[in-house]
Protein backbone atom coordinates (compact mmCIF):
# COMPACT_ATOMS: atom_id res chain seq x y z
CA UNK A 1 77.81 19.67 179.54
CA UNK A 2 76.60 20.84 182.71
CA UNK A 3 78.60 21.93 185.94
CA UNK A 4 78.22 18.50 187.46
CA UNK A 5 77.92 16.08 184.36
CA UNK A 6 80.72 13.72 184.29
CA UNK A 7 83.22 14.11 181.72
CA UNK A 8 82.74 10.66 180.81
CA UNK A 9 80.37 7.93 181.33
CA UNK A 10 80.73 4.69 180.70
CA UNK A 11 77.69 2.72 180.83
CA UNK A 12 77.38 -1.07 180.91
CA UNK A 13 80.27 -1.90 178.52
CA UNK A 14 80.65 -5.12 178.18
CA UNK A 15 83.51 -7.32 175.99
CA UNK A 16 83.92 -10.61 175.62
CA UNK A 17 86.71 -12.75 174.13
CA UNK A 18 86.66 -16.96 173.33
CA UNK A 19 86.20 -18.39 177.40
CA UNK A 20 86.64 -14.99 179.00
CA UNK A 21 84.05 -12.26 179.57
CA UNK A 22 86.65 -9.45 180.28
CA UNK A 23 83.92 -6.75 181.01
CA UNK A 24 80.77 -7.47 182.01
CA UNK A 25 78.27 -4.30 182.24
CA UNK A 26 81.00 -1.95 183.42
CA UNK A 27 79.59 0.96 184.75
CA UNK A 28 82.20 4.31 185.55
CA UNK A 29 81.66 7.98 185.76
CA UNK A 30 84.56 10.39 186.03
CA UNK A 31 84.55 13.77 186.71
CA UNK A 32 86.31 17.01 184.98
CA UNK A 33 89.58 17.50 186.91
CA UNK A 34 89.11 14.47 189.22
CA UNK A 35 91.80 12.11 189.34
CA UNK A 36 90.16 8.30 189.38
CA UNK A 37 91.71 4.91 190.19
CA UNK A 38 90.81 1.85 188.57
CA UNK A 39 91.69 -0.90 190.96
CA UNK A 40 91.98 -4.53 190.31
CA UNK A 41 94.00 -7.83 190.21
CA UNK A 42 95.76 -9.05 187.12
CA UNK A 43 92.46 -10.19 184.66
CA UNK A 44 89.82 -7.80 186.53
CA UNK A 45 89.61 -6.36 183.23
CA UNK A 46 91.05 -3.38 183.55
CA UNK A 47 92.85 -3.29 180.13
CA UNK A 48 90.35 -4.24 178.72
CA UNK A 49 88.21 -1.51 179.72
CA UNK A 50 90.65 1.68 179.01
CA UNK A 51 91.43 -0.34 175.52
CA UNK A 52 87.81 0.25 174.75
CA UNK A 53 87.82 4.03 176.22
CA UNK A 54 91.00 4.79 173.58
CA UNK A 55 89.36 2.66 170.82
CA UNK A 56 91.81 0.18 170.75
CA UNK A 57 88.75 -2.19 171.38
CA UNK A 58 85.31 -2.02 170.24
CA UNK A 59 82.61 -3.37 173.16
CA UNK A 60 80.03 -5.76 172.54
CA UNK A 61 77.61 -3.93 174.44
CA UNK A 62 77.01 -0.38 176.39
CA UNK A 63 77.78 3.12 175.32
CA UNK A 64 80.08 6.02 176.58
CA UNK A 65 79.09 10.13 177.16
CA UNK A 66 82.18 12.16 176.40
CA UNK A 67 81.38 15.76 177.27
CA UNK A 68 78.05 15.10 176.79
CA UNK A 69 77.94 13.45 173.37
CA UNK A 70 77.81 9.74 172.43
CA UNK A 71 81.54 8.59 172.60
CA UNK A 72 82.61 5.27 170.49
CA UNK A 73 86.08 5.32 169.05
CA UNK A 74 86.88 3.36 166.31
CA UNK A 75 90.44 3.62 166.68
CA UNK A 76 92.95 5.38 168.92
CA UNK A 77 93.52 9.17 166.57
CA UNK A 78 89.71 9.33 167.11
CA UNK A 79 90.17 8.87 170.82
CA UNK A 80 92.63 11.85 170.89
CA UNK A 81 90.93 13.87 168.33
CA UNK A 82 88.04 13.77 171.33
CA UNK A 83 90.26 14.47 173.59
CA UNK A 84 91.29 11.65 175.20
CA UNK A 85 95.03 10.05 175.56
CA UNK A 86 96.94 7.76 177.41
CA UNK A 87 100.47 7.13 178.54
CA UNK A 88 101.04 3.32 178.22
CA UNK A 89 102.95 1.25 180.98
CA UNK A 90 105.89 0.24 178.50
CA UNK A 91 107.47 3.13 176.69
CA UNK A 92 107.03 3.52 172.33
CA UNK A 93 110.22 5.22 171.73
CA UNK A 94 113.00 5.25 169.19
CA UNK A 95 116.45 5.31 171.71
CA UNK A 96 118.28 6.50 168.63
CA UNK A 97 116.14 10.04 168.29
CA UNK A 98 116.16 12.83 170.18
CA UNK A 99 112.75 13.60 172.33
CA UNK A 100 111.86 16.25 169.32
CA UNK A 101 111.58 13.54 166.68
CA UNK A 102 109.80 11.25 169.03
CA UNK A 103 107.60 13.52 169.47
CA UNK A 104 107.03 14.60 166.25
CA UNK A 105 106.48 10.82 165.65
CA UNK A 106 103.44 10.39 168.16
CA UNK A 107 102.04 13.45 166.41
CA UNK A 108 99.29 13.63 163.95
CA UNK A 109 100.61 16.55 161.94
CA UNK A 110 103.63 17.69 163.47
CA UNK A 111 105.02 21.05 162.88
CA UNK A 112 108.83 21.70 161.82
CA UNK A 113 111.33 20.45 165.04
CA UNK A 114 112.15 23.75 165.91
CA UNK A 115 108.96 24.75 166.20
CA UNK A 116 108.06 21.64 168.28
CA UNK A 117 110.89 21.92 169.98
CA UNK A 118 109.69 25.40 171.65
CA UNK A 119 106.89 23.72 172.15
CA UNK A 120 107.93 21.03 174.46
CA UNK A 121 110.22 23.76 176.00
CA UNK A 122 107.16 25.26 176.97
CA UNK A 123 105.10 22.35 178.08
CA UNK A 124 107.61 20.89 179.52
CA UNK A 125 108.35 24.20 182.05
CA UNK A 126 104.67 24.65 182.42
CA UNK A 127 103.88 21.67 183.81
CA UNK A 128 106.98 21.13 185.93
CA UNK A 129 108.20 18.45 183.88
CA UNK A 130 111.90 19.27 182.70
CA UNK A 131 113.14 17.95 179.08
CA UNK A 132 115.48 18.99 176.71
CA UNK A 133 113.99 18.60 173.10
CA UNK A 134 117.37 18.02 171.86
CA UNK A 135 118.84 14.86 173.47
CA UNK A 136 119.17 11.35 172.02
CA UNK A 137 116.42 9.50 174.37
CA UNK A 138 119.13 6.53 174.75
CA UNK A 139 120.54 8.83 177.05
CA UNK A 140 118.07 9.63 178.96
CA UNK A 141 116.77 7.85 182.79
CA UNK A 142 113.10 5.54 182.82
CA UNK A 143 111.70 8.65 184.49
CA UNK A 144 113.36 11.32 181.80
CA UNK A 145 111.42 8.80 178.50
CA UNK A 146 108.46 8.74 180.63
CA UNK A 147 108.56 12.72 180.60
CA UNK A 148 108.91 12.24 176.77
CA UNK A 149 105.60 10.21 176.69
CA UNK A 150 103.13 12.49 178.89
CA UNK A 151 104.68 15.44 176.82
CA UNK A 152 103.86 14.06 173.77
CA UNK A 153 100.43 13.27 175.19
CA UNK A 154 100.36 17.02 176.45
CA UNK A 155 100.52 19.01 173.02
CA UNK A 156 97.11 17.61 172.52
CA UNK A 157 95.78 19.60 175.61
CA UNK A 158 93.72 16.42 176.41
CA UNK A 159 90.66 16.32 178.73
CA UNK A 160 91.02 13.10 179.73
CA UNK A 161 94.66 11.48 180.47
CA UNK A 162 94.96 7.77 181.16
CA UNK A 163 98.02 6.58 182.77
CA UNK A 164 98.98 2.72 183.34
CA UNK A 165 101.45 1.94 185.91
CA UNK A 166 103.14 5.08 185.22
CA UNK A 167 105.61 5.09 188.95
CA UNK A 168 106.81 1.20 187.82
CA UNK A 169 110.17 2.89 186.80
CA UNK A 170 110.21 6.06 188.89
CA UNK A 171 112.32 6.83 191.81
CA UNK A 172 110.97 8.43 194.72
CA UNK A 173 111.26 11.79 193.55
CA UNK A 174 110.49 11.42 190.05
CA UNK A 175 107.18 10.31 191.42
CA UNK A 176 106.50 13.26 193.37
CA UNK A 177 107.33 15.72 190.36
CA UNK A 178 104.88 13.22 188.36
CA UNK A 179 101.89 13.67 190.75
CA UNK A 180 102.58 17.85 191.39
CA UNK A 181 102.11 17.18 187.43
CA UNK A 182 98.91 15.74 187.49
CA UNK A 183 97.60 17.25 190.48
CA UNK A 184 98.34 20.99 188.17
CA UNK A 185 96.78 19.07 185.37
CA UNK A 186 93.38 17.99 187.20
CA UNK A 187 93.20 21.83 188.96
CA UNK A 188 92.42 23.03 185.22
CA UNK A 189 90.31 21.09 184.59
CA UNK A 190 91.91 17.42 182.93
CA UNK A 191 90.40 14.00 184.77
CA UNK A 192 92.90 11.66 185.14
CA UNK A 193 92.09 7.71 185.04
CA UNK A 194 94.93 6.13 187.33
CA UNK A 195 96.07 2.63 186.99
CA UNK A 196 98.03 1.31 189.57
CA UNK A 197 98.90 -1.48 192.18
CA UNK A 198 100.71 0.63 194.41
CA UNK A 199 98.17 1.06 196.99
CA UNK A 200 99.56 4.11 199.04
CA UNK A 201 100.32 5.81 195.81
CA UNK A 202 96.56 5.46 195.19
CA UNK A 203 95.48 6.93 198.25
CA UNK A 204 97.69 9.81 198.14
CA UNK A 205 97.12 10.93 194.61
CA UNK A 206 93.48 9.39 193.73
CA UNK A 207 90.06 11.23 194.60
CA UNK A 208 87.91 8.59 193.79
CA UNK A 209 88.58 4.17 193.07
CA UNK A 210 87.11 2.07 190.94
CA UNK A 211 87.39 -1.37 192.07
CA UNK A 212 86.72 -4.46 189.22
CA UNK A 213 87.20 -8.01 189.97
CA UNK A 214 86.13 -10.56 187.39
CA UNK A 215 85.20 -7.71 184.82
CA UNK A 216 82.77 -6.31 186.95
CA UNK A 217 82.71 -3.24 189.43
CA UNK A 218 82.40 -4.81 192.95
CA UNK A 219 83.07 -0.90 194.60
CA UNK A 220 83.94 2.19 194.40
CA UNK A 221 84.78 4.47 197.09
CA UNK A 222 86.93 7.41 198.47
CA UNK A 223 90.57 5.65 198.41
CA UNK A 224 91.79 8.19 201.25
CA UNK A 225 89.24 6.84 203.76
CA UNK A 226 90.62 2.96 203.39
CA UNK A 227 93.76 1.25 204.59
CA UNK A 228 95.74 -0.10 201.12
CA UNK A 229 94.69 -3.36 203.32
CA UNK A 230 91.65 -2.96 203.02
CA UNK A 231 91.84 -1.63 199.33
CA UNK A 232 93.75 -4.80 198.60
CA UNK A 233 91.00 -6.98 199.97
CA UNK A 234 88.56 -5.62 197.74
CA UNK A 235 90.43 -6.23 195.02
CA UNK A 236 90.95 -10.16 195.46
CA UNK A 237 87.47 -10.30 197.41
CA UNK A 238 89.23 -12.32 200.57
CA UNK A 239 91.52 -11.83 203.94
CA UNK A 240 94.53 -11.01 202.53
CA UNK A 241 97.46 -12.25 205.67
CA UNK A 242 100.44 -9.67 206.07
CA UNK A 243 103.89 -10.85 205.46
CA UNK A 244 105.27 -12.90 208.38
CA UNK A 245 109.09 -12.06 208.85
CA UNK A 246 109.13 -14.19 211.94
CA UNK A 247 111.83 -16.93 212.48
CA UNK A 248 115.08 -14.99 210.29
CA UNK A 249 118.78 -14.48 211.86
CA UNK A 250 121.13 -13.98 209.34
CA UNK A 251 124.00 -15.95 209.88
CA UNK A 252 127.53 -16.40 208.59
CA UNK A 253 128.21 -15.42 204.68
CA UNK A 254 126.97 -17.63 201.50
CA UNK A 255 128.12 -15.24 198.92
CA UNK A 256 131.08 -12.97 198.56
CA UNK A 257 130.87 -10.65 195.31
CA UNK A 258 134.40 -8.03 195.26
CA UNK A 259 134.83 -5.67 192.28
CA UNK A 260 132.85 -7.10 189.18
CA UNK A 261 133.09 -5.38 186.11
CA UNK A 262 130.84 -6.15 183.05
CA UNK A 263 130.65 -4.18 179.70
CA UNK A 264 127.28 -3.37 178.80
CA UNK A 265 124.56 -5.61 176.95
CA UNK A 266 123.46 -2.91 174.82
CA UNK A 267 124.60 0.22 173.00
CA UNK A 268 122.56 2.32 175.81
CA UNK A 269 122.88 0.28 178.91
CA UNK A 270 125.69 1.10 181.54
CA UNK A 271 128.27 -1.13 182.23
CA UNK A 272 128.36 -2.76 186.02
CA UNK A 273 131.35 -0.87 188.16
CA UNK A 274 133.16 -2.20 190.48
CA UNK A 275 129.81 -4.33 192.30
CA UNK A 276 130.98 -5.65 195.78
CA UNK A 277 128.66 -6.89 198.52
CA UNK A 278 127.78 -10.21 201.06
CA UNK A 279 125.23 -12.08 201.67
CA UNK A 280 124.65 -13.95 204.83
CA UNK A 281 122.66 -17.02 205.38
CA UNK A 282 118.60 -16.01 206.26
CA UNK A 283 119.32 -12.54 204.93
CA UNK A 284 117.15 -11.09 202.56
CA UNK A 285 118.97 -8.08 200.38
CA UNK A 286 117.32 -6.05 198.34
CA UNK A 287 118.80 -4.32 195.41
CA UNK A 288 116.45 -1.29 193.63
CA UNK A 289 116.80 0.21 190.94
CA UNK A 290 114.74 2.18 187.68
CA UNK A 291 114.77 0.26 184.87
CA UNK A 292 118.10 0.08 183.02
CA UNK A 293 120.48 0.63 185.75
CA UNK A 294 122.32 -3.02 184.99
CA UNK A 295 119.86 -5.11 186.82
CA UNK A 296 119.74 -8.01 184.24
CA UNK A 297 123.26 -7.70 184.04
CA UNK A 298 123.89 -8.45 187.41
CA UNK A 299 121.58 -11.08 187.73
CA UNK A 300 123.57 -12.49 184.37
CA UNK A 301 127.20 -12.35 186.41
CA UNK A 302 125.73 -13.81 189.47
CA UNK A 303 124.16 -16.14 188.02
CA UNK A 304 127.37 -17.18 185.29
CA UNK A 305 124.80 -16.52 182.55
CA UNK A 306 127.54 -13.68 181.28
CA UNK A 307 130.68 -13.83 182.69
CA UNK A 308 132.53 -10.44 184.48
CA UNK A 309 135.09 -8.77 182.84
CA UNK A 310 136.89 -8.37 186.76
CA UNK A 311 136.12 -8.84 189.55
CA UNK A 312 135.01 -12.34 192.09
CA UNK A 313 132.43 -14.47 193.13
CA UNK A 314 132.70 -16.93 195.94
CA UNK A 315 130.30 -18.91 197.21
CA UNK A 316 130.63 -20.99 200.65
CA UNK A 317 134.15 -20.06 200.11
CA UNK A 318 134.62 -21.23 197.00
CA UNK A 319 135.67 -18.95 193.66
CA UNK A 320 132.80 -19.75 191.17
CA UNK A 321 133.83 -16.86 189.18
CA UNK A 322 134.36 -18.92 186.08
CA UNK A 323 131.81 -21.27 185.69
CA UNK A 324 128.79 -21.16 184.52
CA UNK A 325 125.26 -21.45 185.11
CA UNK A 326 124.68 -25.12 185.24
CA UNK A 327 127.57 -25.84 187.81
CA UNK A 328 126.49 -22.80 189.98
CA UNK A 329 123.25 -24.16 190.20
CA UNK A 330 124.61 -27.76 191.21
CA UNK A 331 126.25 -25.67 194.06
CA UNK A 332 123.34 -24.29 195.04
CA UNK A 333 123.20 -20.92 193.29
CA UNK A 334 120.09 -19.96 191.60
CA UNK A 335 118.65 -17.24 190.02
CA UNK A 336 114.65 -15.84 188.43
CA UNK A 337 115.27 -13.45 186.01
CA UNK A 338 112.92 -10.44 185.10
CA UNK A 339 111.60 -11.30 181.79
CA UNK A 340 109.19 -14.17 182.41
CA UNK A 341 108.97 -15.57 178.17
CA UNK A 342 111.77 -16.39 176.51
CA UNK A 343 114.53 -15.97 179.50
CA UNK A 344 112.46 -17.76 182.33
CA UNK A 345 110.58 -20.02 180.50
CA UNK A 346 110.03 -21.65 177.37
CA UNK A 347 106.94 -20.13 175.56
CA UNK A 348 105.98 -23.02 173.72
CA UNK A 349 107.25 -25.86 176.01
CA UNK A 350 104.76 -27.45 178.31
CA UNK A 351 104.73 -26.50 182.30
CA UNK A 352 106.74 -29.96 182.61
CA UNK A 353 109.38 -29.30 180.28
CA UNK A 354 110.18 -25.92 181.57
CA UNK A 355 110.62 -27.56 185.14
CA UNK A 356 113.32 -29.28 183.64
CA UNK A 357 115.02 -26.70 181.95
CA UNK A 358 116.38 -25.31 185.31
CA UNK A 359 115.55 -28.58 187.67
CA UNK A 360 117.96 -30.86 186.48
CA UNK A 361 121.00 -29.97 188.44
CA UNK A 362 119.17 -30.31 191.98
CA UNK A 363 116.39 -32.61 191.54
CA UNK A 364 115.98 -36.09 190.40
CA UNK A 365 114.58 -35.22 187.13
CA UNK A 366 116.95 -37.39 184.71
CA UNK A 367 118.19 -41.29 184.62
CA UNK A 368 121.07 -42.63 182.42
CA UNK A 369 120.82 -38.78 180.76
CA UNK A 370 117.23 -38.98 179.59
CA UNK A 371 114.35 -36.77 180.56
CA UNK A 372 112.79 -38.87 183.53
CA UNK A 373 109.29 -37.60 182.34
CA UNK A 374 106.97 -39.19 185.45
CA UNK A 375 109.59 -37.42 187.64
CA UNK A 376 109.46 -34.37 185.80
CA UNK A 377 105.58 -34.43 185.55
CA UNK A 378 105.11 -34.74 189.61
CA UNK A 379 108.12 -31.72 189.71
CA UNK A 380 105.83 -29.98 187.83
CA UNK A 381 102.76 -30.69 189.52
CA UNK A 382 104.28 -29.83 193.10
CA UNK A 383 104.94 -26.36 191.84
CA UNK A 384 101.56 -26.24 190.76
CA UNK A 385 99.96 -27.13 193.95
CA UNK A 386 102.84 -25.13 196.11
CA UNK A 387 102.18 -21.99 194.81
CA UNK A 388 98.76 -21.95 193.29
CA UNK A 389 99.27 -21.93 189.92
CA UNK A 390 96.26 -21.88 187.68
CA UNK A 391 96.37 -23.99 185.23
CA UNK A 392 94.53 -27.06 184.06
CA UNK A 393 97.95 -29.32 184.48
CA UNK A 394 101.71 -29.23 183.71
CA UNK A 395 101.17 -30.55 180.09
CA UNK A 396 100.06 -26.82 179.36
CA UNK A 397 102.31 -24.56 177.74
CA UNK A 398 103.99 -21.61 179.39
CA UNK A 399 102.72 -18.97 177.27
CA UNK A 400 99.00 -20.04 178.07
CA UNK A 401 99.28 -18.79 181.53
CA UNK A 402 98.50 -15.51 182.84
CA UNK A 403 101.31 -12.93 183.32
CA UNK A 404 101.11 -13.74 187.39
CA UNK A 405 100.92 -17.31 187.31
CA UNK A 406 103.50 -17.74 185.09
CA UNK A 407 105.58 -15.64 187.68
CA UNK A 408 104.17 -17.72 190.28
CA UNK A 409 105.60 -20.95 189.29
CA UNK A 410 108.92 -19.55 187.94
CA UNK A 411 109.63 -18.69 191.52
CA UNK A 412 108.47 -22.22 192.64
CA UNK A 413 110.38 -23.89 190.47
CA UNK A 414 113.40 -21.84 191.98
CA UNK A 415 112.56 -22.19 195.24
CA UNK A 416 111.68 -26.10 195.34
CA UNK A 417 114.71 -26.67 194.00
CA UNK A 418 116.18 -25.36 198.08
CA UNK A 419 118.58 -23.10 197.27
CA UNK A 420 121.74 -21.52 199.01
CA UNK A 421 121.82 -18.59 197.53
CA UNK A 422 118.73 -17.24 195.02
CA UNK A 423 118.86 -14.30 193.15
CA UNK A 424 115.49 -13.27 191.64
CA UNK A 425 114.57 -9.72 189.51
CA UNK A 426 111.05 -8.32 189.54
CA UNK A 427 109.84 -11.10 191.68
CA UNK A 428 106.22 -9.86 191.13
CA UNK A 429 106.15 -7.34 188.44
CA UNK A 430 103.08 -7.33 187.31
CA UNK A 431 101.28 -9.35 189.33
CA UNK A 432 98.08 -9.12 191.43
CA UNK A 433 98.27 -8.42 195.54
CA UNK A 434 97.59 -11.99 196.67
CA UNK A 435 99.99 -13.70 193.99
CA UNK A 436 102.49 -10.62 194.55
CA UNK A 437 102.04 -11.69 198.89
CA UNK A 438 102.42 -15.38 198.29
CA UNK A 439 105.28 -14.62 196.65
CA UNK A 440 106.82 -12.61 199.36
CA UNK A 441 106.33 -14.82 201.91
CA UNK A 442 107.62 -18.05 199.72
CA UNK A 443 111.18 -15.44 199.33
CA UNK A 444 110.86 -14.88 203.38
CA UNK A 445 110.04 -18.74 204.13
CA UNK A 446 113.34 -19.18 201.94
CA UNK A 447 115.37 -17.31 204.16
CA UNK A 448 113.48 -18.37 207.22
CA UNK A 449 114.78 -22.12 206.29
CA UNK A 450 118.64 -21.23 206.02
CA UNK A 451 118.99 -19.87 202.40
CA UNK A 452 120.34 -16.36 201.44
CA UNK A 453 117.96 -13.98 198.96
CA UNK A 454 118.90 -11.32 196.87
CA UNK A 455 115.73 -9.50 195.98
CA UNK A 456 116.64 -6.76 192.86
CA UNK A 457 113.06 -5.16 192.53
CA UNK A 458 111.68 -1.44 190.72
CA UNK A 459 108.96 -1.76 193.84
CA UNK A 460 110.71 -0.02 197.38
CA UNK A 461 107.48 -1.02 199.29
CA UNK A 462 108.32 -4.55 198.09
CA UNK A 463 112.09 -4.01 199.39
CA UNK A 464 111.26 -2.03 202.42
CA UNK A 465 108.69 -4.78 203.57
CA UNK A 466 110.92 -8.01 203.14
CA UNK A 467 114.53 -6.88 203.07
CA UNK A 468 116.81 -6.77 205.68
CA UNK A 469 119.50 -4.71 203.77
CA UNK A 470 118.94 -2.18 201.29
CA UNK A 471 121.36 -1.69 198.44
CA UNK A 472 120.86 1.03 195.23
CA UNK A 473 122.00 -0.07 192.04
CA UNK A 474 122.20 3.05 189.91
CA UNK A 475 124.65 3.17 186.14
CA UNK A 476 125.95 -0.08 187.33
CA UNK A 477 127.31 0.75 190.49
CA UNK A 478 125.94 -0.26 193.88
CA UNK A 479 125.70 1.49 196.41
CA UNK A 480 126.98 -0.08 200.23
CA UNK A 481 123.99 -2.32 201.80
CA UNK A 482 122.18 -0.95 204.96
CA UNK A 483 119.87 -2.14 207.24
CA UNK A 484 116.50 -1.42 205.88
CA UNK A 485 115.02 -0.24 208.70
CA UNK A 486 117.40 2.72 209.14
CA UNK A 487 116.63 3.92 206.14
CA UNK A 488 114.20 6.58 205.13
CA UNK A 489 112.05 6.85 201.62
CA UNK A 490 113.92 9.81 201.16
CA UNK A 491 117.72 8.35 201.44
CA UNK A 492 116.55 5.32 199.19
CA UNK A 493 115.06 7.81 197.00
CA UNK A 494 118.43 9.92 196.87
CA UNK A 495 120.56 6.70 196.17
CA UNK A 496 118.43 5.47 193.39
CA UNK A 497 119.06 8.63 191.64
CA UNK A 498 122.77 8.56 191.79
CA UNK A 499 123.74 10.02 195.01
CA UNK A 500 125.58 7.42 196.56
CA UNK A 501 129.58 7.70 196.04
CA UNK A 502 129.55 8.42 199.36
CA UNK A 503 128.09 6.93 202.94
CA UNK A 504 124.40 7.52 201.86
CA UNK A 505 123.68 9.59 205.67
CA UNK A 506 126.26 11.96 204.04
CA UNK A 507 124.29 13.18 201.35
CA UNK A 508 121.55 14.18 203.83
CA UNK A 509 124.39 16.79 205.86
């Protein structure tokens, strides 16, 4: 392979599935040591394409160069046996071994755990990326496991490292020991394919974008000479509008919480600690957090789904601490949680019947305590038109939807239903920049019209952008809500990671 040959070459891969061609003559070049972004919105074909790269898919058509040599994976231990690994979005790790074992158990022929556990002493020091071989991986943080994964994909000494949404659980500062990482990685020599939809990350980190929409590139350019705007409009192909906050004044308080206490829903989550905060009406608060802090949890108490152990909620002045979801929601309280099949919706119930799972208590949806099914079909289909949900029609069942218009009309439902108070978690995880905006503004039109928002989201450019008060929820306990715009990436960086028991300016002194 010469000095200027691409590592790898991807030329005119194509896939199809039944209805959907995925990838359609992809053509991609990446360089040694380069670090390359593939851009696009949820179904540009992006999985698809990296599947095929790591052999988890065969194309239909086109070939790949790796280091000069025809390149067609059958399967993923021929992928890294050329070289070639990736670090997958949503962890593959056993929380009841230590990192050595899980290790050892993403390896092809392991040697004995002491041996690998030197090993990933050494790795792990080398490349900045701090681990102890020896503790149970419950135990550890999102951005400690996700340590356990690039390590693991590390012992190969691959050439080529893909990474999928690998800052979705990171705080601040995990993220910039992560890129000093793979910015050591790509100076000796490793290319780096990036997927992300965290624009400014991309423009910081990447030397070079791919952009697909439809499975097929549309550009590619330098990422550092565009505006994420602009990056963003390539992506969806249109205008995209920026968020209008206009027409907000928080006004007197919807929702008291004081001192709730919940034991933990699982062996390794934390328990939530003493959680007190308001809400006024037209505020927007946004709670972060990395992944399995007690996020759910919260939503669960708030929303009467799992009742505190201590502690009180009152809404409009009234104690609601003991009831549960169904009279909250007559009251006005509502809540989205993260986990879009199976806890939002209904897999295998129609768009209609999943409207009424949550729509009953504020809309018209029911008469003499049957299923009012013309009312329930035009509920339906308003969500549908509201918030632009593809779909052929409400009698189509949830899990036939795409990841982001599922999430689209979960939120609509919510949000139709004009709620006081609504509590949503990962409002657009997931989902591509023009569903992720419409979203937004649908949360900030809420607010706008009287209602109060709690917004618990993994993405700080989400919170920082809509939020008027910024609270970290870190081991379930929360740290005192500040005005957003006082607040640096850096403070909201050090609260996520724990350093809150005191006023958060403090820990800056």
């Amino acid at each position: 392979m010469g000095a200027t040959e691409p590592l790898l070459r991807v030329e005119g891969l194509s896939k199809a599935y039944p209805g959907v061609l995925a990838n359609d003559a992809v053509n991609l070049a990446i360089a040694p040591g380069q670090v390359h972004a593939l851009l696009g919105e949820n179904g540009a074909g992006k999985s698809t394409l990296v599947k095929m790269i790591y052999g988890l898919v065969r194309p239909d058509a086109g070939a790949m160069v790796l280091r000069g040599a025809p390149y067609a994976p059958p399967d993923p231990h021929a992928a890294r046996a050329a070289g070639v690994a990736m670090v997958f979005q949503h962890f593959s790790l056993f929380e009841a071994l230590n990192v050595a074992e899980n290790v050892a158990l993403g390896m092809e022929n392991p040697p004995p755990l002491r041996q690998l556990a030197a090993r990933i002493r050494a790795v792990s020091d080398a490349y900045g990326l701090p681990l102890d071989p020896g503790r149970i991986v419950g135990d550890l943080s999102a951005g400690e496991r996700q340590r356990v994964e690039i390590i693991r994909c590390l012992l190969q000494e691959p050439k080529l490292l893909i990474m999928d949404e690998p800052t979705s659980v990171l705080t601040p500062q995990e993220v910039e020991i992560l890129f000093a990482t793979l910015r050591l990685l790509a100076a000796e020599g490793t290319a780096i394919l990036y997927i992300s939809h965290k624009l400014e990350e991309i423009r910081s980190l990447c030397d070079r974008a791919t952009i697909l929409r439809g499975g097929r590139v549309v550009a590619a350019c330098n990422p550092r000479e565009r505006t994420a705007h602009e990056l963003a409009e390539l992506m969806v192909g249109a205008e995209l509008k920026l968020t209008d906050r206009a027409g907000r004044k928080p006004g007197e308080v919807l929702l008291e919480v004081v001192g709730l206490h919940m034991p933990p829903a699982s062996a390794f989550g934390p328990s939530l600690k003493s959680v007190s905060f308001e809400l006024r009406r037209g505020e927007v608060l946004g709670i972060g957090g990395v992944a399995g802090n007690g996020q759910e949890d919260l939503l669960a108490t708030l929303s009467g789904e799992r009742p505190s152990s201590a502690g009180t909620v009152v809404l409009k002045g009234e104690d609601v601490s003991t009831l549960g979801p169904n009279p909250r929601r007559a009251r006005g309280l509502l809540a989205a949680p993260e986990e879009r099949l199976g806890h939002a919706a209904a897999p295998d119930m129609s768009l209609t019947e999943n409207a009424v799972l949550t729509g009953t208590m504020r809309r018209p949806l029911t008469r003499h305590g049957f299923i009012d099914r013309r009312a329930a079909r035009a509920f339906a289909a308003e969500i549908i038109a509201a918030f632009d949900v593809r779909t052929p029609g409400p009698q189509v069942a949830a899990r036939a939807l795409s990841g982001g218009n599922l999430q689209k009309f979960v939120i609509g439902r919510e949000v139709l239903q004009a709620p006081e108070v609504l509590v949503v978690n990962q409002p657009t995880w997931g989902v591509d920049a023009a569903a992720a905006a419409a979203i937004r503004q649908a949360l900030l039109d809420l607010a706008a019209a009287g209602a109060g928002v709690i917004v618990i989201s993994q993405d700080l450019d989400e919170l920082l952008e809509i939020s008027d008060r910024f609270a970290a929820l870190n081991e379930g306990r929360l740290s005192p809500p500040q005005a957003t715009a006082q607040l640096t990436l850096r403070e909201i960086g050090l609260s996520l990671g724990g350093a809150h028991g005191m006023k958060p300016l403090e820990v800056l002194a």
